[in-house]
PDB file of N, CA and C in Angstrom:
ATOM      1  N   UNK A   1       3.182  22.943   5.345  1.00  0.00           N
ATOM      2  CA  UNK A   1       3.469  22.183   4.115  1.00  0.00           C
ATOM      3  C   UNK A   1       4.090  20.818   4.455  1.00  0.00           C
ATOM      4  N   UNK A   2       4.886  20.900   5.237  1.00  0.00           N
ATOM      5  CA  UNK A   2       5.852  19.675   5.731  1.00  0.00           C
ATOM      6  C   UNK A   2       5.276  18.594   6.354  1.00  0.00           C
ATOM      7  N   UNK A   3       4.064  19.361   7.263  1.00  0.00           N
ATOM      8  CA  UNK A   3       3.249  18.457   8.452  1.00  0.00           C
ATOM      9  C   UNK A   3       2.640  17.524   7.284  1.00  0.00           C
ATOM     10  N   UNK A   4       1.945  18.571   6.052  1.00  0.00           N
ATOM     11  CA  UNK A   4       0.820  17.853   5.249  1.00  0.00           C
ATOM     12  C   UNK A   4       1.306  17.001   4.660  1.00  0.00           C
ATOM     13  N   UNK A   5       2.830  16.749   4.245  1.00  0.00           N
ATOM     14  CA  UNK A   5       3.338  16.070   3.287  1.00  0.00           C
ATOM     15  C   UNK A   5       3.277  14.739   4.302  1.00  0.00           C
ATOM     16  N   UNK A   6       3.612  14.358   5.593  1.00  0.00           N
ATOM     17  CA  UNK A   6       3.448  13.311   6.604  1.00  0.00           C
ATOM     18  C   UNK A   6       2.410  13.042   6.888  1.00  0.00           C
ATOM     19  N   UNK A   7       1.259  13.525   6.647  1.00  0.00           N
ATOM     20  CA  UNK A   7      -0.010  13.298   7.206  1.00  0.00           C
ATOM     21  C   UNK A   7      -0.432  12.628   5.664  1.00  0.00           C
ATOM     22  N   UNK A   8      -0.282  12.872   4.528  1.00  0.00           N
ATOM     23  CA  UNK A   8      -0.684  12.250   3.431  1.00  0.00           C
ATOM     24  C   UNK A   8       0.447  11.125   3.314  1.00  0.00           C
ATOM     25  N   UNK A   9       1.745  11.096   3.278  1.00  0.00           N
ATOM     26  CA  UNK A   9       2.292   9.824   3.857  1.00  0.00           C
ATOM     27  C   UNK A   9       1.945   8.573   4.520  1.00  0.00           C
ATOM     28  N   UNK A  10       1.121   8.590   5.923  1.00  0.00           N
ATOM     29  CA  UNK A  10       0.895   8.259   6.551  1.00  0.00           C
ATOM     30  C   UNK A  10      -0.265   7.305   6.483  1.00  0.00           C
ATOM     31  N   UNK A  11      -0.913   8.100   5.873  1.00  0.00           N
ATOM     32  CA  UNK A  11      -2.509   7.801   5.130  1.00  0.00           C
ATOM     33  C   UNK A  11      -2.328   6.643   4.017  1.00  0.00           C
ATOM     34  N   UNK A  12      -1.322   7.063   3.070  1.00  0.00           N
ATOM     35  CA  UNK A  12      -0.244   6.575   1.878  1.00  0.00           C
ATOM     36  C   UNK A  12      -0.646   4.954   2.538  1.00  0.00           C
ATOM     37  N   UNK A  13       0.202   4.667   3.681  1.00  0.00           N
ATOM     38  CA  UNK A  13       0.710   3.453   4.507  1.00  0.00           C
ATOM     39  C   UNK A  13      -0.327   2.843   4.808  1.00  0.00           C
ATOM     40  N   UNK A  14      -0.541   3.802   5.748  1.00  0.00           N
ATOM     41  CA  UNK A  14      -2.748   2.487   5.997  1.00  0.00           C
ATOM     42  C   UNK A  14      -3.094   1.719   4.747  1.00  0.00           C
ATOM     43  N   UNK A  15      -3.027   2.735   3.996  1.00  0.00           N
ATOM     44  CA  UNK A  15      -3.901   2.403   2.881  1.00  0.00           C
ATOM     45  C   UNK A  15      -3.672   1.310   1.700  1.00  0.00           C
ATOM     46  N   UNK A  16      -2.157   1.558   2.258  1.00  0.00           N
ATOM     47  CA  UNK A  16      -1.155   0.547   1.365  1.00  0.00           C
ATOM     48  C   UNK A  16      -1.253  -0.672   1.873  1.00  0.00           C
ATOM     49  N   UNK A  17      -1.299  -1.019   3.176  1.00  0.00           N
ATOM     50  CA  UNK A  17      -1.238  -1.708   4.568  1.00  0.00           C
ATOM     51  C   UNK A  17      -2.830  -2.551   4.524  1.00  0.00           C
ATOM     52  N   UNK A  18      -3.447  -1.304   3.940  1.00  0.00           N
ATOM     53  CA  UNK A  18      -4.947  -2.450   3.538  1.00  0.00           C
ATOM     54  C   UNK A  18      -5.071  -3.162   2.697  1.00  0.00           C
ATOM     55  N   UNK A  19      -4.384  -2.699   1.369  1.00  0.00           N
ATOM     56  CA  UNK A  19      -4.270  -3.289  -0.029  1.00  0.00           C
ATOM     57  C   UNK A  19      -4.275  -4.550   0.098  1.00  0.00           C
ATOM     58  N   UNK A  20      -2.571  -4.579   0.947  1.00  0.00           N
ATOM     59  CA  UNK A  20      -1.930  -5.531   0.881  1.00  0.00           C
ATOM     60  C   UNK A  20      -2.523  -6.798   1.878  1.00  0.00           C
ATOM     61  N   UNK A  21      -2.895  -6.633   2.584  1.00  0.00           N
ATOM     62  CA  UNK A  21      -3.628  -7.384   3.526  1.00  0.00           C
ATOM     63  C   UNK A  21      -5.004  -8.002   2.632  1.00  0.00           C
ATOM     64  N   UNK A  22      -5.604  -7.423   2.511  1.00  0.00           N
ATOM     65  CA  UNK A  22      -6.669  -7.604   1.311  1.00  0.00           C
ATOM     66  C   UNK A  22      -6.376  -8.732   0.246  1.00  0.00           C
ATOM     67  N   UNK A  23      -5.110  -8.260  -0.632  1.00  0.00           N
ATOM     68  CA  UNK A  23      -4.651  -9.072  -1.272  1.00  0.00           C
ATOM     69  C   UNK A  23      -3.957 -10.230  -1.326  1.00  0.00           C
ATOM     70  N   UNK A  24      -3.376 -10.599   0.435  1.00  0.00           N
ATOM     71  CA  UNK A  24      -3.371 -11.579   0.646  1.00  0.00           C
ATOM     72  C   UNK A  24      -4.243 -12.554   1.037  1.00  0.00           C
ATOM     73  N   UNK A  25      -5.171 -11.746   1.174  1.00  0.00           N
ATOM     74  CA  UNK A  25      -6.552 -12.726   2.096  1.00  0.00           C
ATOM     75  C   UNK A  25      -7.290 -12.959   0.532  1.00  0.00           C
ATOM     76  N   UNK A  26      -7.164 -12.480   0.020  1.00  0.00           N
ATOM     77  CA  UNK A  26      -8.363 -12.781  -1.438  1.00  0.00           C
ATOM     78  C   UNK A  26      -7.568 -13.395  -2.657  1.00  0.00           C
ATOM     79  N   UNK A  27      -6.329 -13.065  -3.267  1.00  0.00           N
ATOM     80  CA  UNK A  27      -5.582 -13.671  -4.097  1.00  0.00           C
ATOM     81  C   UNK A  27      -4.362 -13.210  -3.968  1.00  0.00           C
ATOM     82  N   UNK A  28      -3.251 -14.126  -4.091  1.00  0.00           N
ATOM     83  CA  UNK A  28      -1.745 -14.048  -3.677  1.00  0.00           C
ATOM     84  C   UNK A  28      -1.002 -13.306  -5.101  1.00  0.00           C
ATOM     85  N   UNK A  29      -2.148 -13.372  -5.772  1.00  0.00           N
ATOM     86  CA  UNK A  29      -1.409 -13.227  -7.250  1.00  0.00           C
ATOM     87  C   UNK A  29      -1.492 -11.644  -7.433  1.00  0.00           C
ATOM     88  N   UNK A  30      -2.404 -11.253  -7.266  1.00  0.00           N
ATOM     89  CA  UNK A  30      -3.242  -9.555  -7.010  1.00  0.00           C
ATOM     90  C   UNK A  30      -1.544  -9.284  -6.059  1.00  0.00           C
ATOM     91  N   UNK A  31      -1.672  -9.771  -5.075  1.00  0.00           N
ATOM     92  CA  UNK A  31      -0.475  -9.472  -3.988  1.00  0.00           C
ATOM     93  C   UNK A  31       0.943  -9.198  -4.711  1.00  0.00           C
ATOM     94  N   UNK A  32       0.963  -9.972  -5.263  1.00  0.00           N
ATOM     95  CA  UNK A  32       2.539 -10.169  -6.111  1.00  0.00           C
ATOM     96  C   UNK A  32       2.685  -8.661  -7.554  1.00  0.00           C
ATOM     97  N   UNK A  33       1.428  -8.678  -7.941  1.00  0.00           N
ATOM     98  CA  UNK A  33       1.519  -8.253  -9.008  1.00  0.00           C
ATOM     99  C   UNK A  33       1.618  -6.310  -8.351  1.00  0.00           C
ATOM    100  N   UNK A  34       0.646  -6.104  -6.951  1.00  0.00           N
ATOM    101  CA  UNK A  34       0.820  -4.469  -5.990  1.00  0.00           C
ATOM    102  C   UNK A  34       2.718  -4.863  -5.828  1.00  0.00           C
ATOM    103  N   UNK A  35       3.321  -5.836  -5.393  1.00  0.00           N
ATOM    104  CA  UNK A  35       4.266  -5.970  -4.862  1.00  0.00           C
ATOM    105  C   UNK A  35       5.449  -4.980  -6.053  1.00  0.00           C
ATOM    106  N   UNK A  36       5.478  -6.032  -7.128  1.00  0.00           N
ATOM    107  CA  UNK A  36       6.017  -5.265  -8.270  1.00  0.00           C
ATOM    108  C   UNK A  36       6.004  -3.863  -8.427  1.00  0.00           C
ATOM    109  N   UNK A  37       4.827  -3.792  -8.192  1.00  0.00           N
ATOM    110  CA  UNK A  37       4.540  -2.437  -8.696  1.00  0.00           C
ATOM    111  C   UNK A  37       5.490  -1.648  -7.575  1.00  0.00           C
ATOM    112  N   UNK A  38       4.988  -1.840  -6.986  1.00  0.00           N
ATOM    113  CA  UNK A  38       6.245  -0.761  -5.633  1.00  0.00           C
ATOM    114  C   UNK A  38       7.472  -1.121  -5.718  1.00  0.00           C
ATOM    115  N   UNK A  39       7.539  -2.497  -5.818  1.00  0.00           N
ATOM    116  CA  UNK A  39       9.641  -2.575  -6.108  1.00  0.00           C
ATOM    117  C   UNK A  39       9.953  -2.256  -6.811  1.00  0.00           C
ATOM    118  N   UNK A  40       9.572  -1.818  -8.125  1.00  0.00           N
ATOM    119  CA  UNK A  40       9.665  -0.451  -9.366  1.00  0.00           C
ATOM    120  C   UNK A  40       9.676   0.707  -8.928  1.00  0.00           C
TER     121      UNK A  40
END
C-alpha cells in the first residue's frame, strides 16, 4: 500500500514537471494560472 502510494507520487511529479515545463515553453500565463492552482 505504502510502496503504491510513492510510486503514484512520483509519477504525480514527472507529470507535474511536464506540465510545467510545457507551460513555460508555450504560454507563461497557462504557467501562472497551474502555479495557483497548487499554491492553493
Amino acid at each position: 500500500m505504502v510502496s503504491l502510494f510513492f510510486v503514484s507520487i512520483s509519477k504525480n511529479i514527472i507529470r507535474l514537471k511536464i506540465l510545467i515545463s510545457v507551460g513555460i515553453l508555450h504560454s507563461p500565463f497557462d504557467y501562472n494560472k497551474v502555479s495557483e492552482i497548487f499554491i492553493k
